[in-house]
C-alpha atoms as a PDB file:
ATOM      1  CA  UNK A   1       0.000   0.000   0.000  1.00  0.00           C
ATOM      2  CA  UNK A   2       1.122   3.446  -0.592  1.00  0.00           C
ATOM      3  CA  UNK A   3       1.889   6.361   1.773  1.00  0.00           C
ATOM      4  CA  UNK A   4      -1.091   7.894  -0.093  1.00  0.00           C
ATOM      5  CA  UNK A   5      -3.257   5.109   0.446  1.00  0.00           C
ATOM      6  CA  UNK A   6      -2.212   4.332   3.917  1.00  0.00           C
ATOM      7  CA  UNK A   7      -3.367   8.300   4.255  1.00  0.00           C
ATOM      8  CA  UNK A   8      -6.529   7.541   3.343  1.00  0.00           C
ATOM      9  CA  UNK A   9      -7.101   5.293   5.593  1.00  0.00           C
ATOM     10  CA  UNK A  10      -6.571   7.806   8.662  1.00  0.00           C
ATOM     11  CA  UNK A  11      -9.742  10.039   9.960  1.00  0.00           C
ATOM     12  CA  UNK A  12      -9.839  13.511   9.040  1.00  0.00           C
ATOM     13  CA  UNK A  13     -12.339  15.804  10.416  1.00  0.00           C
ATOM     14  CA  UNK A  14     -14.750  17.470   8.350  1.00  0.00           C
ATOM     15  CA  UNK A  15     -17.657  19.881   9.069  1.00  0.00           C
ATOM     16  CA  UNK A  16     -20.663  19.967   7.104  1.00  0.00           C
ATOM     17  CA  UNK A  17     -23.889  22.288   7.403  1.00  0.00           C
ATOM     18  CA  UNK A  18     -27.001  21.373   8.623  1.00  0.00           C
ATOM     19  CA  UNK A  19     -30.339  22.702   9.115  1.00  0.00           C
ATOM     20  CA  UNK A  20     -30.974  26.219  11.506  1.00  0.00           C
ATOM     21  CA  UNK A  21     -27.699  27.069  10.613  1.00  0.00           C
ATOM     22  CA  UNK A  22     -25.746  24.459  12.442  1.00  0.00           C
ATOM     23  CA  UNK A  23     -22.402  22.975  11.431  1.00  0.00           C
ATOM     24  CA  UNK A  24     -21.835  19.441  12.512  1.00  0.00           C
ATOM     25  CA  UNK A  25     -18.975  17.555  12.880  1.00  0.00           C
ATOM     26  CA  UNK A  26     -17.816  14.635  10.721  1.00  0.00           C
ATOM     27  CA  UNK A  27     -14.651  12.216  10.680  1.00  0.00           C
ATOM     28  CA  UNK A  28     -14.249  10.902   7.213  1.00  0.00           C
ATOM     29  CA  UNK A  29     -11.890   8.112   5.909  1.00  0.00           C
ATOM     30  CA  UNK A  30     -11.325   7.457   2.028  1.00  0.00           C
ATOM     31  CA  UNK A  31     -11.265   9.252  -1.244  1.00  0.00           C
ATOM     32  CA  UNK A  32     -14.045  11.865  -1.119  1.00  0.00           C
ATOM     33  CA  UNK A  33     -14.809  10.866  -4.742  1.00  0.00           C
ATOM     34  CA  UNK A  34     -15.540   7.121  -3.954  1.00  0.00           C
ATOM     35  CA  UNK A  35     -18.995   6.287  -3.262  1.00  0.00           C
ATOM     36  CA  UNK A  36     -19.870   7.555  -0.302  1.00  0.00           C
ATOM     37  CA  UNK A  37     -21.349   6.052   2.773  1.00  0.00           C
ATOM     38  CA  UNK A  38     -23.025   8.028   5.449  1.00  0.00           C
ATOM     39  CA  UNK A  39     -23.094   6.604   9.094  1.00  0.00           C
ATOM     40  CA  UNK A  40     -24.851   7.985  11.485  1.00  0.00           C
ATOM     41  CA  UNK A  41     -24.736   7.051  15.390  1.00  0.00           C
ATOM     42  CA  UNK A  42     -27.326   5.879  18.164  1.00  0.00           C
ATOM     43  CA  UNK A  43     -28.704   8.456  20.837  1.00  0.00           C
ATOM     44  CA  UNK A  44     -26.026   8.849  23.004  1.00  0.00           C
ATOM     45  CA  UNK A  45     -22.934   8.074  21.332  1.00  0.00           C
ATOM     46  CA  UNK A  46     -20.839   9.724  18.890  1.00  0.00           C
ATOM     47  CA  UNK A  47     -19.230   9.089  15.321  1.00  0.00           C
ATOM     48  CA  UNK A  48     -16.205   7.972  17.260  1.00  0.00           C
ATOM     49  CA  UNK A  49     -18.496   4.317  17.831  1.00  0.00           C
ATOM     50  CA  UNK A  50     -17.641   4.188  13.734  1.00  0.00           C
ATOM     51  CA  UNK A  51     -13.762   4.159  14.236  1.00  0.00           C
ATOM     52  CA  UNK A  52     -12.791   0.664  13.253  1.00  0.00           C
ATOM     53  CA  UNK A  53     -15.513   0.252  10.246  1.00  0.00           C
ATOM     54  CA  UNK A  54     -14.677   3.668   8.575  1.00  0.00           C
ATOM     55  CA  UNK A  55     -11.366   2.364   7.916  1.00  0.00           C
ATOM     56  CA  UNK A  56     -12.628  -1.159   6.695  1.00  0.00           C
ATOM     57  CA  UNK A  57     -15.223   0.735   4.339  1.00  0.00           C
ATOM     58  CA  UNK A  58     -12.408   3.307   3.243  1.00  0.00           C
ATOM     59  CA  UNK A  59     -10.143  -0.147   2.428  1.00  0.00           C
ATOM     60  CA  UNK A  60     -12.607  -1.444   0.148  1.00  0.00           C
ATOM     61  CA  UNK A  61     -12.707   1.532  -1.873  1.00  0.00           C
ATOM     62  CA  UNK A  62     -15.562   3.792  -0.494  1.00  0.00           C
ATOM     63  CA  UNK A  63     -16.185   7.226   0.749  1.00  0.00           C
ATOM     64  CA  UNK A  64     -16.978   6.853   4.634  1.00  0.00           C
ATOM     65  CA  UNK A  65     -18.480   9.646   6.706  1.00  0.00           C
ATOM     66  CA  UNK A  66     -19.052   9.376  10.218  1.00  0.00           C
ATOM     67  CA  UNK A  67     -21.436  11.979  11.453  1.00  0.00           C
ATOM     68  CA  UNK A  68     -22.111  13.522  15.245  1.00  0.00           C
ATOM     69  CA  UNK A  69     -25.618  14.420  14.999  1.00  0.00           C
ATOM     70  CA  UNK A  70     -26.716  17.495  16.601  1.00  0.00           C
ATOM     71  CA  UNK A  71     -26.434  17.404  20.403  1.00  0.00           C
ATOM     72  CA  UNK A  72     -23.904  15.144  20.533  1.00  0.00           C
ATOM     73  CA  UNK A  73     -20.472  14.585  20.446  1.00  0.00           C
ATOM     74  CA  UNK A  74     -18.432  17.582  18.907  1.00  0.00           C
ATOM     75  CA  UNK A  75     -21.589  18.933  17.249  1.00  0.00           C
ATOM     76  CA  UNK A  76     -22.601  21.716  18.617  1.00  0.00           C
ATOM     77  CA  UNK A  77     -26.280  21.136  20.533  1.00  0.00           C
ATOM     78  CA  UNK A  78     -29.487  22.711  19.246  1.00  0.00           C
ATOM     79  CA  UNK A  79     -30.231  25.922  20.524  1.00  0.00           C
ATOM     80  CA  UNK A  80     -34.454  25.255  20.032  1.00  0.00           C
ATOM     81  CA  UNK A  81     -33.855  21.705  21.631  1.00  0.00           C
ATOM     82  CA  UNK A  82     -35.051  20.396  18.792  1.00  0.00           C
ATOM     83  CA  UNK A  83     -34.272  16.732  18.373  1.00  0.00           C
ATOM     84  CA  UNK A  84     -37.564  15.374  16.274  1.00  0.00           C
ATOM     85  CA  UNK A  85     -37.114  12.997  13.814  1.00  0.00           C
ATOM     86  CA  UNK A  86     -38.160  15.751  11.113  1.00  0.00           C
ATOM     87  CA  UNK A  87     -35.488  17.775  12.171  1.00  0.00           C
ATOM     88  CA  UNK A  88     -32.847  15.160  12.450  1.00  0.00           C
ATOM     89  CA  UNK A  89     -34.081  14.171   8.648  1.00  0.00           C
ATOM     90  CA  UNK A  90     -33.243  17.609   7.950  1.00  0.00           C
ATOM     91  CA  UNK A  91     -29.874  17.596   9.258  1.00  0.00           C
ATOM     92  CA  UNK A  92     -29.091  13.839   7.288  1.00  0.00           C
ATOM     93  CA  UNK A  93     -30.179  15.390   3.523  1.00  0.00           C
ATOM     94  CA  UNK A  94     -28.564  19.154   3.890  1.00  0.00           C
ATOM     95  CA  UNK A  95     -25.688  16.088   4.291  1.00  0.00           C
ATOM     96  CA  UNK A  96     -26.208  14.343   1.551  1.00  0.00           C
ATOM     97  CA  UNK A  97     -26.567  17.525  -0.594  1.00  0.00           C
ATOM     98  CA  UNK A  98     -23.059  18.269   0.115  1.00  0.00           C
ATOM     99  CA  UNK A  99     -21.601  14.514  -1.285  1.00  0.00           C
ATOM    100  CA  UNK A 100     -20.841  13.998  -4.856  1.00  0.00           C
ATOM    101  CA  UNK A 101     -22.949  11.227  -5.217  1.00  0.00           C
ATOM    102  CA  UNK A 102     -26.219  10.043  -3.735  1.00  0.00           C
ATOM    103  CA  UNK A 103     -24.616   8.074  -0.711  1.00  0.00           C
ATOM    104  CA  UNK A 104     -25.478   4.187   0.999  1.00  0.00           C
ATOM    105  CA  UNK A 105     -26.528   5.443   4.557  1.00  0.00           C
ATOM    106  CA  UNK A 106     -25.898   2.839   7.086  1.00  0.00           C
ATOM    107  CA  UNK A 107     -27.555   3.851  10.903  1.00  0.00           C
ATOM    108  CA  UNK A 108     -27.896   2.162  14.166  1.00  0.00           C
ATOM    109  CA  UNK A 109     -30.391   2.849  16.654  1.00  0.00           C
ATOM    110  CA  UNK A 110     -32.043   6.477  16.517  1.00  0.00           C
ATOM    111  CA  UNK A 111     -29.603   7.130  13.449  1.00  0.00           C
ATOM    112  CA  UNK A 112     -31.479   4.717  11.525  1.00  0.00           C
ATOM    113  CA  UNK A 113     -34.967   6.011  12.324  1.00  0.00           C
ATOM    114  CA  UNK A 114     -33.480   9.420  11.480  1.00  0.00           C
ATOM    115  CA  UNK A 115     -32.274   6.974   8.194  1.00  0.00           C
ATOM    116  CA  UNK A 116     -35.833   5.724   7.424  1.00  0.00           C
ATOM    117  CA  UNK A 117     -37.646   8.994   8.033  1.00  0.00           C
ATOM    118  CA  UNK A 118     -35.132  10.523   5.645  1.00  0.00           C
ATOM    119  CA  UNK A 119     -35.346   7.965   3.033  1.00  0.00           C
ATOM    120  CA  UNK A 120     -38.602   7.093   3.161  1.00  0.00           C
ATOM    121  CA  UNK A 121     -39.450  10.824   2.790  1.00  0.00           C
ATOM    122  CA  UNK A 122     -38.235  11.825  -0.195  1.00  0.00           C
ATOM    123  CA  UNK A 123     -35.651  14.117   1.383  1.00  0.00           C
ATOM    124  CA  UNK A 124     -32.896  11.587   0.541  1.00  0.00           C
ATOM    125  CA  UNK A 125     -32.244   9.426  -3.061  1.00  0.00           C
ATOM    126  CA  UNK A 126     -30.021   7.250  -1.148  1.00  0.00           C
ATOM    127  CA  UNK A 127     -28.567   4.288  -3.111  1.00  0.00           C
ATOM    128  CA  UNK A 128     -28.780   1.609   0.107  1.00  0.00           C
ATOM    129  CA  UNK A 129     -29.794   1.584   3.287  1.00  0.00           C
ATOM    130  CA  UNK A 130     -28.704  -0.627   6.182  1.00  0.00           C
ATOM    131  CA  UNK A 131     -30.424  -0.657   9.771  1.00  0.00           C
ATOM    132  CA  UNK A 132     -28.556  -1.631  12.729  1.00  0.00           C
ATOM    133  CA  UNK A 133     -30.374  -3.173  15.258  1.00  0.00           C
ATOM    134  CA  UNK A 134     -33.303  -0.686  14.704  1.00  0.00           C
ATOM    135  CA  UNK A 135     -36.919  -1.638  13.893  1.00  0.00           C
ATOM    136  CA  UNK A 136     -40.278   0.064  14.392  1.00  0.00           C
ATOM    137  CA  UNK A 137     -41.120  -2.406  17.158  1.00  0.00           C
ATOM    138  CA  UNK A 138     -39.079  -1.997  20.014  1.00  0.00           C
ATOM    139  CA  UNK A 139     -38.609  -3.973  22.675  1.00  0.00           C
ATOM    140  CA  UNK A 140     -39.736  -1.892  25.972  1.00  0.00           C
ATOM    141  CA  UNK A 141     -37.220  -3.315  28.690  1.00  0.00           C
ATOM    142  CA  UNK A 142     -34.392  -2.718  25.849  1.00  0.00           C
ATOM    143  CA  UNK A 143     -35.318   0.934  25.342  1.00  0.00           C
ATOM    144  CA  UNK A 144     -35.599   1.402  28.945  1.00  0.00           C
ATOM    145  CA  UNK A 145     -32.574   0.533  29.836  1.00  0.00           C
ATOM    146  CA  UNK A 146     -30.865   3.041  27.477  1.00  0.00           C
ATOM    147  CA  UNK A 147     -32.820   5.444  28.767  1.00  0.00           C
ATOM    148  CA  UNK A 148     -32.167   4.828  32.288  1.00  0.00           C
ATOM    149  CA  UNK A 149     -28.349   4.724  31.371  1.00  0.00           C
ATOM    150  CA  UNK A 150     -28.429   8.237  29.875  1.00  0.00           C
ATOM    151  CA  UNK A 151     -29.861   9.319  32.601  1.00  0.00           C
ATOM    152  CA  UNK A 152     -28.480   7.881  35.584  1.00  0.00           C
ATOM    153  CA  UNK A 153     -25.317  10.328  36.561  1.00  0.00           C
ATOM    154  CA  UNK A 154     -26.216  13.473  35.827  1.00  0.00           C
ATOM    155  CA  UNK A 155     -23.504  14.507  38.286  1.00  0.00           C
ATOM    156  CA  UNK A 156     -20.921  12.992  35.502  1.00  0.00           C
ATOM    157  CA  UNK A 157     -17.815  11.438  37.341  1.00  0.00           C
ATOM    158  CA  UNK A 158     -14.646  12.169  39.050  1.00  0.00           C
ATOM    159  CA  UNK A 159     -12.527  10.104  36.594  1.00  0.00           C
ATOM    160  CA  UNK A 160     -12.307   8.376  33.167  1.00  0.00           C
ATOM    161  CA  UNK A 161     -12.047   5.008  35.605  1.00  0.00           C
ATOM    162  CA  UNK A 162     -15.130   5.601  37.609  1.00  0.00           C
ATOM    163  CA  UNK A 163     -17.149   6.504  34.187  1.00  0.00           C
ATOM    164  CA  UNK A 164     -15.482   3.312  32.661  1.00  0.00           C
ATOM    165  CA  UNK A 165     -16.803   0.949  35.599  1.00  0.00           C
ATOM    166  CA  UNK A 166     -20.401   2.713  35.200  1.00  0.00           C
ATOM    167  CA  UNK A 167     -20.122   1.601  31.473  1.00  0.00           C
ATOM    168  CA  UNK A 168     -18.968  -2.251  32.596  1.00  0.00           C
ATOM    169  CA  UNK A 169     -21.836  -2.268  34.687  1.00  0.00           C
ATOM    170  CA  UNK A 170     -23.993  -1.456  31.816  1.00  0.00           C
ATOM    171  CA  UNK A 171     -22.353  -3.956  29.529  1.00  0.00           C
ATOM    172  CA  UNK A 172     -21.347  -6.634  31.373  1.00  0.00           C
ATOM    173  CA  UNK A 173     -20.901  -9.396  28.964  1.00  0.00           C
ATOM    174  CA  UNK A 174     -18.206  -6.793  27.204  1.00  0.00           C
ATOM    175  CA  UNK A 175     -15.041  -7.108  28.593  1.00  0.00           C
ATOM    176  CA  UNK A 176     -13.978  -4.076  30.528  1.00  0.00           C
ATOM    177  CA  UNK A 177     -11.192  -2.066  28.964  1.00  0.00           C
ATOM    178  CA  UNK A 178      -7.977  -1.791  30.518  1.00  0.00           C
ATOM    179  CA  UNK A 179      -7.288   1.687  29.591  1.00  0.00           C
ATOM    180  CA  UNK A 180     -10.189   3.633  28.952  1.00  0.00           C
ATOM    181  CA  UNK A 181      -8.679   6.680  28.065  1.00  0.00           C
ATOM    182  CA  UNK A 182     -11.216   5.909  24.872  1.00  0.00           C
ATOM    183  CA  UNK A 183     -13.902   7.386  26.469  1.00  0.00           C
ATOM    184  CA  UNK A 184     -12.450  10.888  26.748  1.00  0.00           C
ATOM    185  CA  UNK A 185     -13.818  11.090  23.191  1.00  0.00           C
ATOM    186  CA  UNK A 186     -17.756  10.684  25.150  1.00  0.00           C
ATOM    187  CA  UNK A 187     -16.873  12.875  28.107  1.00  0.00           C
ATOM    188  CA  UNK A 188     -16.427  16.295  28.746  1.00  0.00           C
ATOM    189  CA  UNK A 189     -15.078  17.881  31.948  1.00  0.00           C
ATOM    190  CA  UNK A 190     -17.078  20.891  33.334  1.00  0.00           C
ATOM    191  CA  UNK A 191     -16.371  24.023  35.064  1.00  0.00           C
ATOM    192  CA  UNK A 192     -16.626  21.714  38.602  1.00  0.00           C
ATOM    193  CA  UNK A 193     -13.802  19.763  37.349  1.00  0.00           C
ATOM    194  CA  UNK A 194     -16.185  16.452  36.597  1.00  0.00           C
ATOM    195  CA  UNK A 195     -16.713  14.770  33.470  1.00  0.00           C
ATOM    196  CA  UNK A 196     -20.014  14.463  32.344  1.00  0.00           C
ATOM    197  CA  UNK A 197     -20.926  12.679  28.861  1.00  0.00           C
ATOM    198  CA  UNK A 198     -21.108  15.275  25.522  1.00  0.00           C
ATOM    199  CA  UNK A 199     -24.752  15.023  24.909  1.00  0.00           C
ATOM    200  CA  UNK A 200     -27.440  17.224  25.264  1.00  0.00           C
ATOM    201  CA  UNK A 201     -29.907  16.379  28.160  1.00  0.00           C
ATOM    202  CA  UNK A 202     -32.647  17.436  26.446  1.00  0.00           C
ATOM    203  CA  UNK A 203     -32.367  14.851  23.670  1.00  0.00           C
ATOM    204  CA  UNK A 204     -33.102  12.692  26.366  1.00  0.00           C
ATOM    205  CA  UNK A 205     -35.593  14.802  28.180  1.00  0.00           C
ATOM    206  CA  UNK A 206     -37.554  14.443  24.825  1.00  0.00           C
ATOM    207  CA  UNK A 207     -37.413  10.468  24.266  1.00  0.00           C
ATOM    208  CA  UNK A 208     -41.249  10.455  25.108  1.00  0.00           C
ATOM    209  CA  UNK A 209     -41.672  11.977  22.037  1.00  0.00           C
ATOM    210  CA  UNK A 210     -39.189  10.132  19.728  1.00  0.00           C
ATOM    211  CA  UNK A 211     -40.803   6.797  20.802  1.00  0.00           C
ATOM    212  CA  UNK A 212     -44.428   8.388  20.498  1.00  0.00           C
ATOM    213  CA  UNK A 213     -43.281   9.334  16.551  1.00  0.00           C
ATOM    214  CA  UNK A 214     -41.596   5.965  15.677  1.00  0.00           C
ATOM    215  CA  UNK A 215     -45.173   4.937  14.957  1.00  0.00           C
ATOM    216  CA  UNK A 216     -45.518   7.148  12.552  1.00  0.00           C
ATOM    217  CA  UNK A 217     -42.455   6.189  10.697  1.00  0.00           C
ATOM    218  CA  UNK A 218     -44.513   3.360   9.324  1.00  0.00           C
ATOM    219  CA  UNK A 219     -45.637   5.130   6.543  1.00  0.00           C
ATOM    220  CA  UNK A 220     -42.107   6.025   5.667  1.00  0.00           C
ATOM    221  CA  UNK A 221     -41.168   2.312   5.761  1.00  0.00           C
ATOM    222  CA  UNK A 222     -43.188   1.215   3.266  1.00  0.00           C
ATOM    223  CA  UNK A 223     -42.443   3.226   0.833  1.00  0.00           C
ATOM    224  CA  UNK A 224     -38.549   2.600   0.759  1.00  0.00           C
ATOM    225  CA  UNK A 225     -37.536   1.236  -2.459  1.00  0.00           C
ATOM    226  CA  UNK A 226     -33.890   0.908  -2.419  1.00  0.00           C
ATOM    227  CA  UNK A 227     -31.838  -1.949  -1.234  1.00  0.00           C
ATOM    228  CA  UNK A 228     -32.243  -2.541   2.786  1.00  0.00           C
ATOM    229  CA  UNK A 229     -30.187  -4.629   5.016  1.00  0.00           C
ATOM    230  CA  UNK A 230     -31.435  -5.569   8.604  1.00  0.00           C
ATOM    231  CA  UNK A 231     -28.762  -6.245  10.988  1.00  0.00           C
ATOM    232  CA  UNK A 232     -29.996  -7.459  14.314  1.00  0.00           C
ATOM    233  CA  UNK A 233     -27.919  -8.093  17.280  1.00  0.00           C
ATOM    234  CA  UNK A 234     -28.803 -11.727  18.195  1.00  0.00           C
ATOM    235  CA  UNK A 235     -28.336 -10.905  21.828  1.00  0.00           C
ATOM    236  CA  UNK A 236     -30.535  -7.766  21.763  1.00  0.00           C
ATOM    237  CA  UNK A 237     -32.354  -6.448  23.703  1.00  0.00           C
ATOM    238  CA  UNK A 238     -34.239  -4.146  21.731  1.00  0.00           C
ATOM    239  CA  UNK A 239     -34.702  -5.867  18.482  1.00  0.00           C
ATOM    240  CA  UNK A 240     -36.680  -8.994  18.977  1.00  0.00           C
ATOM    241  CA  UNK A 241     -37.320 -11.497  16.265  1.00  0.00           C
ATOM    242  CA  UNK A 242     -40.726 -10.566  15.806  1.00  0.00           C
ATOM    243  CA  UNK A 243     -39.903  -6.740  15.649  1.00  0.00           C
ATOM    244  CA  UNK A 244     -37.487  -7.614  12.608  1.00  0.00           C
ATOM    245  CA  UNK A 245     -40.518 -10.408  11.149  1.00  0.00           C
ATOM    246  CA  UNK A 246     -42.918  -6.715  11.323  1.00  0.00           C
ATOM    247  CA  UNK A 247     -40.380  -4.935   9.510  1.00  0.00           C
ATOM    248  CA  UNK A 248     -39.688  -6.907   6.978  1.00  0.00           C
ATOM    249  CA  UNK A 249     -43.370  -7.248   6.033  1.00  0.00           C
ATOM    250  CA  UNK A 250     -43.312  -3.702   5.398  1.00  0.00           C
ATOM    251  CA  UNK A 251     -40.194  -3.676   3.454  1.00  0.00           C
ATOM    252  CA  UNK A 252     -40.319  -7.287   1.921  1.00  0.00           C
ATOM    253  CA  UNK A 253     -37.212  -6.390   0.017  1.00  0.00           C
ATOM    254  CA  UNK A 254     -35.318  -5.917   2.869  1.00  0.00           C
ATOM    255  CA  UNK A 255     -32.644  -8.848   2.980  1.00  0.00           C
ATOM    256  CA  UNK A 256     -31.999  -9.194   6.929  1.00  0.00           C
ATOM    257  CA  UNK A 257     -28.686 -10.554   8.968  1.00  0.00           C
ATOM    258  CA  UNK A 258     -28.504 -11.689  12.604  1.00  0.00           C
ATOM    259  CA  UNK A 259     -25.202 -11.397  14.468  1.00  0.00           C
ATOM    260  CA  UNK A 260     -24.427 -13.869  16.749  1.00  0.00           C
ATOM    261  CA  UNK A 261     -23.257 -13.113  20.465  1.00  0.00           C
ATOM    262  CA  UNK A 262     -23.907  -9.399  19.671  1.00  0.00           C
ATOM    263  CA  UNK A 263     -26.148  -6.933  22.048  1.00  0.00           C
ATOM    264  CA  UNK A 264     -27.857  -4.016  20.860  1.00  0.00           C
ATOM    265  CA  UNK A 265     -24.410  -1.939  19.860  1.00  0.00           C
ATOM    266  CA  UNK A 266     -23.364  -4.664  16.993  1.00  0.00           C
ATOM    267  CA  UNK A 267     -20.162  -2.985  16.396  1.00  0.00           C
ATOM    268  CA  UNK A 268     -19.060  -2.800  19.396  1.00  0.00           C
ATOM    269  CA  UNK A 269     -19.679  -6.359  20.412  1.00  0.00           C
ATOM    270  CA  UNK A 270     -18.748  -8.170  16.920  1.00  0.00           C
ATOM    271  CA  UNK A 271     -16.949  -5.583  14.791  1.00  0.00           C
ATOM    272  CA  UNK A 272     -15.679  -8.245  12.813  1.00  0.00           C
ATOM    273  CA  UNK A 273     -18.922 -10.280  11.692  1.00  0.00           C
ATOM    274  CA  UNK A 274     -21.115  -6.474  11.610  1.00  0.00           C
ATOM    275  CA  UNK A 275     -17.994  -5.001   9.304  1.00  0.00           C
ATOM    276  CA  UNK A 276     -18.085  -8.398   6.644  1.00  0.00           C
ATOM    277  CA  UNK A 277     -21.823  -8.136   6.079  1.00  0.00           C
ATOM    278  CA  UNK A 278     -22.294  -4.710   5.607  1.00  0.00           C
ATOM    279  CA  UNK A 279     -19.204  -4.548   3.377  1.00  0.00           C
ATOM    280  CA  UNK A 280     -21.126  -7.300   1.457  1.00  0.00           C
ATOM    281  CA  UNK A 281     -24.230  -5.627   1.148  1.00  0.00           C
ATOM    282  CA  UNK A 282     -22.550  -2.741  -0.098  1.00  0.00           C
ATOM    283  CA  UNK A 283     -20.556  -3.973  -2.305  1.00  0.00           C
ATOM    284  CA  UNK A 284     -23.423  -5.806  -3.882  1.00  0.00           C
ATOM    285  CA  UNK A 285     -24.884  -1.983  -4.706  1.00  0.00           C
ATOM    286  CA  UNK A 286     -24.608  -1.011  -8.385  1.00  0.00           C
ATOM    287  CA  UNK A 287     -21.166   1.174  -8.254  1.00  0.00           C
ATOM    288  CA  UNK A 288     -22.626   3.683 -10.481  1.00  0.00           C
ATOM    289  CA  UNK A 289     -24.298   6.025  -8.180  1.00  0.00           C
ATOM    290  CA  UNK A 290     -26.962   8.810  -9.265  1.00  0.00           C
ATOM    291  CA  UNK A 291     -25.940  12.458  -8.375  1.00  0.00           C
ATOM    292  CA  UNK A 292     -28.165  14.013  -5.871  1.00  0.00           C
ATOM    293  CA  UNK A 293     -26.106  17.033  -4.426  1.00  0.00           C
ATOM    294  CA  UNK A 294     -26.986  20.553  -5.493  1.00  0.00           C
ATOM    295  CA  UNK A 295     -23.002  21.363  -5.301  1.00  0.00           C
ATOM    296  CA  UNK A 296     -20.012  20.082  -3.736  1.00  0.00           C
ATOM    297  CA  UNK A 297     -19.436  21.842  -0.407  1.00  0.00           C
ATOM    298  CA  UNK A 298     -19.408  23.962   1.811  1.00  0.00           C
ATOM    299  CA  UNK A 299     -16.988  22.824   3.594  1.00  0.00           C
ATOM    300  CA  UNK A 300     -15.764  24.233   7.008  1.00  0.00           C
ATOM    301  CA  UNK A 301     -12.530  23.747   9.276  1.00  0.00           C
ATOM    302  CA  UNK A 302     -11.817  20.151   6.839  1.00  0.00           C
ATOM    303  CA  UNK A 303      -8.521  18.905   8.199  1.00  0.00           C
END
């Protein structure tokens, strides 16, 4: 491989503009004119859960962008409190707009219902879609358990060790890091010294209402067209078999994929088996993508 290549391969940050006149942050591996694939996070975590399969996507030969959606991570948070599913649409196709092609959009957890919302509304002529653990039935002891993680310590913690034995706590069939300086990329420290994780309380203030409009995201469903990929955690707690069995009776296209000894975050539990299939579903996507974007750009602060 060549030092070029092997450049490629490495993250660079990128910031592209949204809707209300935000700018969110993006890490981005690849050549930006390869086909590009758009990956958007759950609530709560950040692009930074994308590390390991940007790089494997950028290897075989496409564009990989790794997005913090608004109100979390290095994106800034939204000043309205905004986080509907409309809104977070918004946010994915003023995205899209600024790719050269129309992209493959590949979300887990609320950044695949932000996925089918946008897809399934028109807003985005995406080329492939793949959900990640994410269905319209959810499983309620799954959904509250993420909830009650996000918002257990609102008092943050005194040390990247304590915050990393809260985490091992919450997954505890996931070995515990020995150095989890990784999650300084989650944490923040405030003005009273503690660290406290970089999302915006109010997205989970509002998760009444993001469960209340998953219903209507129905509609949206069935009227996808493009290729879909299911990929269900087998261990999951918030995709159940029948939830998937619903889905896929309102997108009977929709080829599906359960990964063994996985939870709800797939690639985080079984990188490895989550990275070959949707590299295979992918690559099975004809490699001559329709442009969608209005123009190339803006870009901000690229690095």
């Amino acid at each position: 491989m060549s030092e070029r290549e092997q450049m490629t391969l490495r993250a660079d940050t990128r910031q592209f503009e949204a809707t209300k006149g935000l700018w969110l942050t993006a890490s981005t591996w690849g050549y930006p004119d390869n086909a590009p694939v758009v990956l958007l996070h759950g609530g709560g975590q950040t692009r930074h859960s994308w590390g390991a399969i940007g790089e494997i996507l950028a290897e075989a030969g496409f564009y990989a962008v790794a997005v913090d959606m608004r109100g979390h991570g290095d994106s800034p948070w939204a000043p309205d409190g905004d986080y509907s599913w409309a809104t977070l649409a918004g946010d994915l196709a003023r995205i899209c707009d600024q790719l050269v092609a129309g992209p493959m959009i590949v979300g887990a957890s609320a950044g695949g219902l932000v996925s089918l919302a946008a897809v399934g509304g028109g807003q985005v002529r995406a080329r492939g879609l793949v959900l990640v653990d994410i269905v319209l039935d959810l499983e309620p002891v799954g959904v509250n358990r993420i909830r009650d993680f996000m918002q257990a310590r609102p008092d943050g913690f005194a040390s990247l060790e304590e915050a990393a034995d809260f985490v091992a706590g919450y997954l505890p069939d996931r070995p515990r890091p020995t150095d989890p300086s990784g999650l300084a990329k989650n944490l923040r420290r405030g003005a009273d010294g503690r660290l406290r994780w970089h999302w915006d309380p109010r997205w989970v203030q509002g998760s009444e209402g993001h469960l209340a409009g998953i219903a209507q995201l129905a509609e949206s469903a069935a009227r996808i067209a493009i290729p879909t990929l299911v990929v269900r955690g087998g261990s999951s707690d918030v995709v159940s078999q029948q939830g998937v069995e619903h889905f896929l009776r309102l997108v009977p296209h929709a080829d599906y994929v359960d990964v063994a000894g996985a939870g709800h975050m797939i690639a985080g539990d079984r990188n490895d088996a989550f990275a070959e299939a949707v590299t295979s579903f992918l690559r099975s996507l004809p490699r001559s993508p329709q442009v969608v974007g209005r123009r190339p750009g803006p870009e901000r602060g690229s690095q």
